[in-house]
PDB file of N, CA and C in Angstrom:
ATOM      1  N   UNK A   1     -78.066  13.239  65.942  1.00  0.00           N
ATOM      2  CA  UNK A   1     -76.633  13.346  65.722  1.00  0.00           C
ATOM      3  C   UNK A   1     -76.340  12.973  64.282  1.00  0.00           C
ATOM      4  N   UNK A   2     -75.217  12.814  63.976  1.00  0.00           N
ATOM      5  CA  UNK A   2     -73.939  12.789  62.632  1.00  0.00           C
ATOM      6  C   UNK A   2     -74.939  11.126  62.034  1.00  0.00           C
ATOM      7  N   UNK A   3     -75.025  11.166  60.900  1.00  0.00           N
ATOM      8  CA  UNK A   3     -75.605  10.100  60.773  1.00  0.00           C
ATOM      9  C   UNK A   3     -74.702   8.815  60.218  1.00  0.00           C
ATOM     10  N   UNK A   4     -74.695   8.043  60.685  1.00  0.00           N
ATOM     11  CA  UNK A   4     -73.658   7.066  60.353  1.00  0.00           C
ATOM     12  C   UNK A   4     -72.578   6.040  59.840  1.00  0.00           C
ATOM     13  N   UNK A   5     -71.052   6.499  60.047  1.00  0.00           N
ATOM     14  CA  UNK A   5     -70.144   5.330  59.435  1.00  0.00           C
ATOM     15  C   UNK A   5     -69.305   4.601  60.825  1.00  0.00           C
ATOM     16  N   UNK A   6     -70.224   5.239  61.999  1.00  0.00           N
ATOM     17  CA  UNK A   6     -69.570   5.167  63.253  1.00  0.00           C
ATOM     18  C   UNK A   6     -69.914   3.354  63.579  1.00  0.00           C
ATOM     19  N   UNK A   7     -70.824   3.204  62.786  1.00  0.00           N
ATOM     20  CA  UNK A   7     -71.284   1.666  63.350  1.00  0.00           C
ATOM     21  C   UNK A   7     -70.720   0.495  62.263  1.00  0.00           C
ATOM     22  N   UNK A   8     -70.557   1.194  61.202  1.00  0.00           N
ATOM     23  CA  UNK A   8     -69.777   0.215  59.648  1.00  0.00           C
ATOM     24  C   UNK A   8     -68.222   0.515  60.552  1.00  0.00           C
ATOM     25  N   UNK A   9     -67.469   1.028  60.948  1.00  0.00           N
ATOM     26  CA  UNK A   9     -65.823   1.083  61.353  1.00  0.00           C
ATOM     27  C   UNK A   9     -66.034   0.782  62.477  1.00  0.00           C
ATOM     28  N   UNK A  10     -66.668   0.634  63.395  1.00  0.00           N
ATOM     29  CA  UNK A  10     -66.469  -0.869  64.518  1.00  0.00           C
ATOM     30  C   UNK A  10     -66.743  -2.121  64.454  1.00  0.00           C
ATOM     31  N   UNK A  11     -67.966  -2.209  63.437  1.00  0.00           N
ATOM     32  CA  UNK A  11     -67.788  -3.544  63.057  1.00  0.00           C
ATOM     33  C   UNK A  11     -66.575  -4.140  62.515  1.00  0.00           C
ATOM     34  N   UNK A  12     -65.772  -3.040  61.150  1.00  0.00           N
ATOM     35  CA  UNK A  12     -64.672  -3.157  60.268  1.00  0.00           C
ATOM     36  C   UNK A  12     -63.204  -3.397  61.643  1.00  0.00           C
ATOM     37  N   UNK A  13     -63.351  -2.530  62.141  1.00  0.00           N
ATOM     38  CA  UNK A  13     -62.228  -2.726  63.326  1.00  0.00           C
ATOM     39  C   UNK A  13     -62.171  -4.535  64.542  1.00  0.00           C
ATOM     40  N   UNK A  14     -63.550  -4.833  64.133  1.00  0.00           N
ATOM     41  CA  UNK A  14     -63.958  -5.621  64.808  1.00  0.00           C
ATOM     42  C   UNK A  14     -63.986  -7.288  63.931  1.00  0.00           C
ATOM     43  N   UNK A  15     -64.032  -7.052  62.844  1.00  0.00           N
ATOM     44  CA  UNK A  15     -63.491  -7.951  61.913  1.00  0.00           C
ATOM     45  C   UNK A  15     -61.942  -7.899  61.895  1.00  0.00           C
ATOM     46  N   UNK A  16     -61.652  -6.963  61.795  1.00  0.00           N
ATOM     47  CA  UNK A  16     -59.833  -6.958  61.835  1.00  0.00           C
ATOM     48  C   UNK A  16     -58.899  -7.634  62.770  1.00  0.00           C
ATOM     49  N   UNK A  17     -59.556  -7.423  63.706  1.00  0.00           N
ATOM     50  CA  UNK A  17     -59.363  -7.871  64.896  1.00  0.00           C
ATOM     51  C   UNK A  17     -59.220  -9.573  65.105  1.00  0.00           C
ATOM     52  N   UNK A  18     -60.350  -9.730  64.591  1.00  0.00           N
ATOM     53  CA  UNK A  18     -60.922 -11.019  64.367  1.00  0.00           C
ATOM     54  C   UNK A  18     -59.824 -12.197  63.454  1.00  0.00           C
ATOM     55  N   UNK A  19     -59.612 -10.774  62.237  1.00  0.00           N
ATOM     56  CA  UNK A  19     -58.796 -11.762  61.588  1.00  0.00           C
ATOM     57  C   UNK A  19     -57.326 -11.774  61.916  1.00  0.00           C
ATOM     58  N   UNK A  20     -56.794 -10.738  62.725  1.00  0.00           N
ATOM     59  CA  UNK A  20     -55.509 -10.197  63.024  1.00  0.00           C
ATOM     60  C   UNK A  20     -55.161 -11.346  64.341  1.00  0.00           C
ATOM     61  N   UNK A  21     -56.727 -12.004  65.042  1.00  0.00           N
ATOM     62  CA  UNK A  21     -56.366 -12.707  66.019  1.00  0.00           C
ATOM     63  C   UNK A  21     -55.566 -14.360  65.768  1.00  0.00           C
ATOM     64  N   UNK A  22     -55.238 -14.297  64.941  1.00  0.00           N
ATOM     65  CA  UNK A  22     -54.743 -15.903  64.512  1.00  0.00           C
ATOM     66  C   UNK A  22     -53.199 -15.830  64.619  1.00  0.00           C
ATOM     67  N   UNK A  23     -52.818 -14.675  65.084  1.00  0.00           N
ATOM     68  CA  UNK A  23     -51.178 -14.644  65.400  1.00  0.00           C
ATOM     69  C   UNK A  23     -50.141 -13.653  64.613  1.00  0.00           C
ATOM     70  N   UNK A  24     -49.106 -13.667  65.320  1.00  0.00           N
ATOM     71  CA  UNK A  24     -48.097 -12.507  64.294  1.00  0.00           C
ATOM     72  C   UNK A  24     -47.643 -13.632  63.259  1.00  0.00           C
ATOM     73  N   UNK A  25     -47.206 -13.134  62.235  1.00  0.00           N
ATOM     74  CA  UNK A  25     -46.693 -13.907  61.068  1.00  0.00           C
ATOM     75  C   UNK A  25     -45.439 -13.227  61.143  1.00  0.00           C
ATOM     76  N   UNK A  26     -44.456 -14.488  61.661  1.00  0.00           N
ATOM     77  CA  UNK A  26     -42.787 -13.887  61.856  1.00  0.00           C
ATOM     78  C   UNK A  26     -42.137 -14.112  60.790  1.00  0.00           C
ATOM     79  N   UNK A  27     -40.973 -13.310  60.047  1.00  0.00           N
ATOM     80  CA  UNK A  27     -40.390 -13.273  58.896  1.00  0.00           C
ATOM     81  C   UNK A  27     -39.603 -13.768  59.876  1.00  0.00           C
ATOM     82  N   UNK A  28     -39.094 -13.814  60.894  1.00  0.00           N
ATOM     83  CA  UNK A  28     -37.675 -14.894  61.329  1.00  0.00           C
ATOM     84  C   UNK A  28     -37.480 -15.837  61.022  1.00  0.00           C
ATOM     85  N   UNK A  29     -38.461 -17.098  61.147  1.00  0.00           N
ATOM     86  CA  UNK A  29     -38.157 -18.115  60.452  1.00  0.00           C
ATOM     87  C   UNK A  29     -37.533 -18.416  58.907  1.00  0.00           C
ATOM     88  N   UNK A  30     -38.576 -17.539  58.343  1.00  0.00           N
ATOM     89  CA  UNK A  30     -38.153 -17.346  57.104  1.00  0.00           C
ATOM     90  C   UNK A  30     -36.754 -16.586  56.446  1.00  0.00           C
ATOM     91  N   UNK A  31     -36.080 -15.731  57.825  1.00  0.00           N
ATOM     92  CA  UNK A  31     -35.294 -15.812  57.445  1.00  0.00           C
ATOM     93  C   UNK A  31     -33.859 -16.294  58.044  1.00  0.00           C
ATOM     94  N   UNK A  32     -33.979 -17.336  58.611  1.00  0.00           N
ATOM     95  CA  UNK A  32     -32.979 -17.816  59.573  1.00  0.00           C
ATOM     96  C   UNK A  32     -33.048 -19.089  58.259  1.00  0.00           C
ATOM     97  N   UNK A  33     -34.502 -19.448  57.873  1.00  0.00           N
ATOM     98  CA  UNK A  33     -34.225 -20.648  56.701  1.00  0.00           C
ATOM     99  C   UNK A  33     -33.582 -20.555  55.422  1.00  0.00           C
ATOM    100  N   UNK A  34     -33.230 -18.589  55.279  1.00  0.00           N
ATOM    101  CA  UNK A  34     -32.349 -18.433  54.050  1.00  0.00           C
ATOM    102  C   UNK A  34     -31.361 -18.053  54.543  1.00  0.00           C
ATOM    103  N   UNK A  35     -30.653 -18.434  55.160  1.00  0.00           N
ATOM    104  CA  UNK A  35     -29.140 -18.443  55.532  1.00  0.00           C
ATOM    105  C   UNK A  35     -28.870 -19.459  54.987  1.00  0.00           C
ATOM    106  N   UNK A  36     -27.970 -19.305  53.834  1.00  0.00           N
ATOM    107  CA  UNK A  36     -27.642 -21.034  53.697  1.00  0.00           C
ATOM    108  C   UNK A  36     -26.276 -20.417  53.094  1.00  0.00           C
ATOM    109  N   UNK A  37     -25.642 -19.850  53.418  1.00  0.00           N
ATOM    110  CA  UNK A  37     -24.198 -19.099  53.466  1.00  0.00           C
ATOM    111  C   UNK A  37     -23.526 -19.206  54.288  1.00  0.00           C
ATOM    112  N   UNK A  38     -22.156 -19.946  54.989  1.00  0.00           N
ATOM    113  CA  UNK A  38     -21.385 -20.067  56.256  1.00  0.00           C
ATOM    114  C   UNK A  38     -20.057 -20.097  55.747  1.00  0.00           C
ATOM    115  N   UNK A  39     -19.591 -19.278  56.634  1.00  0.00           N
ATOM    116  CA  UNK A  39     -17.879 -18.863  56.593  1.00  0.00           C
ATOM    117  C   UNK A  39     -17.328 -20.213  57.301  1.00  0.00           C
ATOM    118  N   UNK A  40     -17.020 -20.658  56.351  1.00  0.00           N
ATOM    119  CA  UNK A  40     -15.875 -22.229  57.505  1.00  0.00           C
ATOM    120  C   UNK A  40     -14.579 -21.876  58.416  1.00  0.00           C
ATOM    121  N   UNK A  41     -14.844 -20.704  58.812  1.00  0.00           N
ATOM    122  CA  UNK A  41     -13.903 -20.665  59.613  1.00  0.00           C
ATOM    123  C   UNK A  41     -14.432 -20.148  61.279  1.00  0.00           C
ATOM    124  N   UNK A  42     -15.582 -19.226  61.025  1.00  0.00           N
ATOM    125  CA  UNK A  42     -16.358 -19.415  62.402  1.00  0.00           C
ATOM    126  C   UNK A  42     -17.585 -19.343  62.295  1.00  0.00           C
ATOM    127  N   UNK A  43     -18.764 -20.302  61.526  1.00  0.00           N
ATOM    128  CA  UNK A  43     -19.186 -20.732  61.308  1.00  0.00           C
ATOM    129  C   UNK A  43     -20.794 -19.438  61.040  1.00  0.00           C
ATOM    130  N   UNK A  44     -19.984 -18.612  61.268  1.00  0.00           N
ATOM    131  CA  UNK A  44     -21.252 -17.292  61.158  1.00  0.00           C
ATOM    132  C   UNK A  44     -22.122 -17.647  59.709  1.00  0.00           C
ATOM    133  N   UNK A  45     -23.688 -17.224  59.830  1.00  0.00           N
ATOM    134  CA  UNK A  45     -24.504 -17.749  58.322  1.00  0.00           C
ATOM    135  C   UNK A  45     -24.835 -16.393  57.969  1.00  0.00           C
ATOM    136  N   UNK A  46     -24.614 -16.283  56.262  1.00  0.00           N
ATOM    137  CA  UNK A  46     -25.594 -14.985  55.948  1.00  0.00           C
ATOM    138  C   UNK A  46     -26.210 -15.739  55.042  1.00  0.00           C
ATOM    139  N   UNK A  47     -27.694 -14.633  54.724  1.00  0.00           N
ATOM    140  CA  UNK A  47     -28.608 -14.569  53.890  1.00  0.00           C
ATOM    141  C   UNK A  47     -28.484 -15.120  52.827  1.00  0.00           C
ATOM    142  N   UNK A  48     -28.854 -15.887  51.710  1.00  0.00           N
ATOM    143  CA  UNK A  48     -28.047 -16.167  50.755  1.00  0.00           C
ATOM    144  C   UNK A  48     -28.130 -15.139  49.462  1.00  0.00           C
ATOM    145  N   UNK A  49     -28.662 -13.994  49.631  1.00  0.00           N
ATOM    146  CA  UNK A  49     -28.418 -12.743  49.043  1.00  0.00           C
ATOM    147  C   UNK A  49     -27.863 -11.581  49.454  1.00  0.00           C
ATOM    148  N   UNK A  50     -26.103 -12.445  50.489  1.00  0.00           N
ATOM    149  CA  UNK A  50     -25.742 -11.469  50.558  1.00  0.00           C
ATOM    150  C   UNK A  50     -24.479 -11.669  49.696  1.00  0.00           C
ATOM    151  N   UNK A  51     -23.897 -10.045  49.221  1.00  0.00           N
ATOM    152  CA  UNK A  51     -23.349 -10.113  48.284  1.00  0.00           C
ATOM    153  C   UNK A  51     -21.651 -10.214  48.303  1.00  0.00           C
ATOM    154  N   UNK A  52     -21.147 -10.428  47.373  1.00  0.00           N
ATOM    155  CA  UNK A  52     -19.368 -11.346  47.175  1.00  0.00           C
ATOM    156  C   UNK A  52     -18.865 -10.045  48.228  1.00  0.00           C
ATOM    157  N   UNK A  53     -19.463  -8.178  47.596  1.00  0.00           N
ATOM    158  CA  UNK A  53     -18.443  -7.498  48.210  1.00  0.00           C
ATOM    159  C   UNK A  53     -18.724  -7.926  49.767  1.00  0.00           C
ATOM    160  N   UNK A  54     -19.764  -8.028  50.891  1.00  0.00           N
ATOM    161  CA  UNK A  54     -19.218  -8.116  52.200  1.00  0.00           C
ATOM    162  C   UNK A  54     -19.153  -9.533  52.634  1.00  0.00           C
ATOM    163  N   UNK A  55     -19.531 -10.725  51.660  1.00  0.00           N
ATOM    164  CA  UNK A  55     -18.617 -11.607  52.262  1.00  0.00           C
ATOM    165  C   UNK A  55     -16.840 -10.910  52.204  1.00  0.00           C
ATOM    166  N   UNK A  56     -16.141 -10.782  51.261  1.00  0.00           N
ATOM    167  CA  UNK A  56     -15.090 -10.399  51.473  1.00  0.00           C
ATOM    168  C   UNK A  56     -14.607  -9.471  52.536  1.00  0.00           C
ATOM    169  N   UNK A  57     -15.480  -8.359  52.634  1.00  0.00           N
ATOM    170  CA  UNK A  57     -15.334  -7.639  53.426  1.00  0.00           C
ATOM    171  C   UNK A  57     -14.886  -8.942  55.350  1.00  0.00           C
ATOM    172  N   UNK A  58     -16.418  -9.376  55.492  1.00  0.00           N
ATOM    173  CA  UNK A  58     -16.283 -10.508  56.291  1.00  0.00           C
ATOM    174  C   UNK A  58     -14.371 -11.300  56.579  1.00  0.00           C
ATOM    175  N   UNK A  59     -14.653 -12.135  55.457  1.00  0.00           N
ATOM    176  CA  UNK A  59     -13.273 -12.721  55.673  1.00  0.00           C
ATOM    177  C   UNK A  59     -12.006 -12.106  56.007  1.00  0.00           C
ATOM    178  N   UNK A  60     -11.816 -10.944  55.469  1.00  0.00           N
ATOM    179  CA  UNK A  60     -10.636  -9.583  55.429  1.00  0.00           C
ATOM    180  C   UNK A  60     -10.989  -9.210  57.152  1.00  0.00           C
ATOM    181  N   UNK A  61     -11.931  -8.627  57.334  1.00  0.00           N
ATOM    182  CA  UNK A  61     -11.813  -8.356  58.547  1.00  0.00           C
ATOM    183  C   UNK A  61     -11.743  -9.318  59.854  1.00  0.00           C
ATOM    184  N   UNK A  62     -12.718  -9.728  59.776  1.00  0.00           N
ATOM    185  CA  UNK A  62     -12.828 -11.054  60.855  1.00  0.00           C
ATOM    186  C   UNK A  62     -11.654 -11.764  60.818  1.00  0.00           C
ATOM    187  N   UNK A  63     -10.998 -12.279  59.488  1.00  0.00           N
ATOM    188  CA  UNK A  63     -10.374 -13.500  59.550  1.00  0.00           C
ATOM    189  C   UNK A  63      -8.942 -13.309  58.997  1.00  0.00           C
ATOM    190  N   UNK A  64      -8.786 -11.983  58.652  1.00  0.00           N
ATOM    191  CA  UNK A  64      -7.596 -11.681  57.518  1.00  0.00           C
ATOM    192  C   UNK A  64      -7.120 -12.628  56.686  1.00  0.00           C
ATOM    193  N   UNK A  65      -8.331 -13.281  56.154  1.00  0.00           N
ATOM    194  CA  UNK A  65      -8.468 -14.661  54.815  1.00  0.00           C
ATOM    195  C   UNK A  65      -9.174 -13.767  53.996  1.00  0.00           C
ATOM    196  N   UNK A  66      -9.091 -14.751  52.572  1.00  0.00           N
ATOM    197  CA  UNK A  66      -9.356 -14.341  51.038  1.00  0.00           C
ATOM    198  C   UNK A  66     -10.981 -14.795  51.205  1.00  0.00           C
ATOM    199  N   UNK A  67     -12.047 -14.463  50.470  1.00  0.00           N
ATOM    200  CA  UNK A  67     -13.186 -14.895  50.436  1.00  0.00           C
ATOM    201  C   UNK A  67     -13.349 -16.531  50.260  1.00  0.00           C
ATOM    202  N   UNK A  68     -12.391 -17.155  49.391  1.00  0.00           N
ATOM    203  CA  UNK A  68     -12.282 -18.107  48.627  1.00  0.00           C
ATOM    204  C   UNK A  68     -11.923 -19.125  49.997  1.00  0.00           C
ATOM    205  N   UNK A  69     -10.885 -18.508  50.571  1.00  0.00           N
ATOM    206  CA  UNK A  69     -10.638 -19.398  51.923  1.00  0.00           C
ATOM    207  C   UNK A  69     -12.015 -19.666  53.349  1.00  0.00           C
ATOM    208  N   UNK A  70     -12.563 -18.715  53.203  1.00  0.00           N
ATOM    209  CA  UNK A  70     -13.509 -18.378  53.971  1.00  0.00           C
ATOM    210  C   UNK A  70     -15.025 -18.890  53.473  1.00  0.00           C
ATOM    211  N   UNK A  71     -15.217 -19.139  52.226  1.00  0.00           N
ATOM    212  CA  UNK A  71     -16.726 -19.277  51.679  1.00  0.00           C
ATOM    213  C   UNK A  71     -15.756 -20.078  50.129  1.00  0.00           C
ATOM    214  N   UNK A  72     -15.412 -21.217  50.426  1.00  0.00           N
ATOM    215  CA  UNK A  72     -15.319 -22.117  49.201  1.00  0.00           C
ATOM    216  C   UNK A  72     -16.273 -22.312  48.508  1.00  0.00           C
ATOM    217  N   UNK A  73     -17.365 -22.148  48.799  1.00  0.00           N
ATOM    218  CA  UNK A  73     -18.620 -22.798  47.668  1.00  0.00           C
ATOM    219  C   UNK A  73     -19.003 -21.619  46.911  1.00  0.00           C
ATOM    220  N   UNK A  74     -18.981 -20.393  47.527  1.00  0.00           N
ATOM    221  CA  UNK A  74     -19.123 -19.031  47.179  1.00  0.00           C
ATOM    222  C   UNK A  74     -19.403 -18.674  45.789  1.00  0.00           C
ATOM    223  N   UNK A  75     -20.408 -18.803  45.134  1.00  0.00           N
ATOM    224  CA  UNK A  75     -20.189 -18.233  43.881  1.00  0.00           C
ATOM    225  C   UNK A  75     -20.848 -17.578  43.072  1.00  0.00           C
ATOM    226  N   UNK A  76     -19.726 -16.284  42.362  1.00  0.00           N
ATOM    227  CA  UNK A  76     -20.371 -14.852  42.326  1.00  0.00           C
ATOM    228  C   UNK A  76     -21.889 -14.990  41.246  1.00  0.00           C
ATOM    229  N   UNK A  77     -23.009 -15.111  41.247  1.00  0.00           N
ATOM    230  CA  UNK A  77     -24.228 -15.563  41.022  1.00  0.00           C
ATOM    231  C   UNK A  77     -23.899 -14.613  39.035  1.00  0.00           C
ATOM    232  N   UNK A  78     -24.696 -15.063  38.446  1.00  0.00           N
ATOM    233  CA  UNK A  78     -24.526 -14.837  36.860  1.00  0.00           C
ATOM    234  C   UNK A  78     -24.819 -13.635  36.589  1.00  0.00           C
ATOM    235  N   UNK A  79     -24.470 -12.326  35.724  1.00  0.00           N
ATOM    236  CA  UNK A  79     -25.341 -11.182  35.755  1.00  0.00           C
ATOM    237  C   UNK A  79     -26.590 -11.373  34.496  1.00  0.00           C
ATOM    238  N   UNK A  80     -27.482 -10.575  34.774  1.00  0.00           N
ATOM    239  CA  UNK A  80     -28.537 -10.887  34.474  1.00  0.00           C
ATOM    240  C   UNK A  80     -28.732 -10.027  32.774  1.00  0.00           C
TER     241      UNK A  80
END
């Protein structure tokens, strides 16, 4: 028969495996730990890269408040 890469890609699949067995690596944590953004009025958290337009958006809709009322610490980050 076909002479062989059939026995190098089960081993390779078989290392993968091996190393793939140590668990999923969840970005949830990581990103529930960058929420550090909260509307003081119902206490919802965003990302802390999310941006001035939908906090506002946020406050206007949800709360028919100004951003400023809604996210006092809020501030629009420097342009670069």
């Amino acid at each position: 028969m076909g002479g062989g890469n059939g026995a190098k890609a089960a081993q390779k699949r078989e290392r993968n495996a091996k190393n793939a067995a140590g668990g999923a690596k969840s970005q949830l944590k990581v990103n529930e730990a960058a929420k550090d953004i909260q509307c003081d009025t119902c206490k919802a958290t965003f990302l802390k890269t999310t941006r001035e337009k939908a906090l506002t958006e946020h406050a206007v809709n949800k709360h028919n408040k100004t951003l400023k009322e809604c996210f006092p610490t809020f501030e629009v980050p420097a342009a670069k």
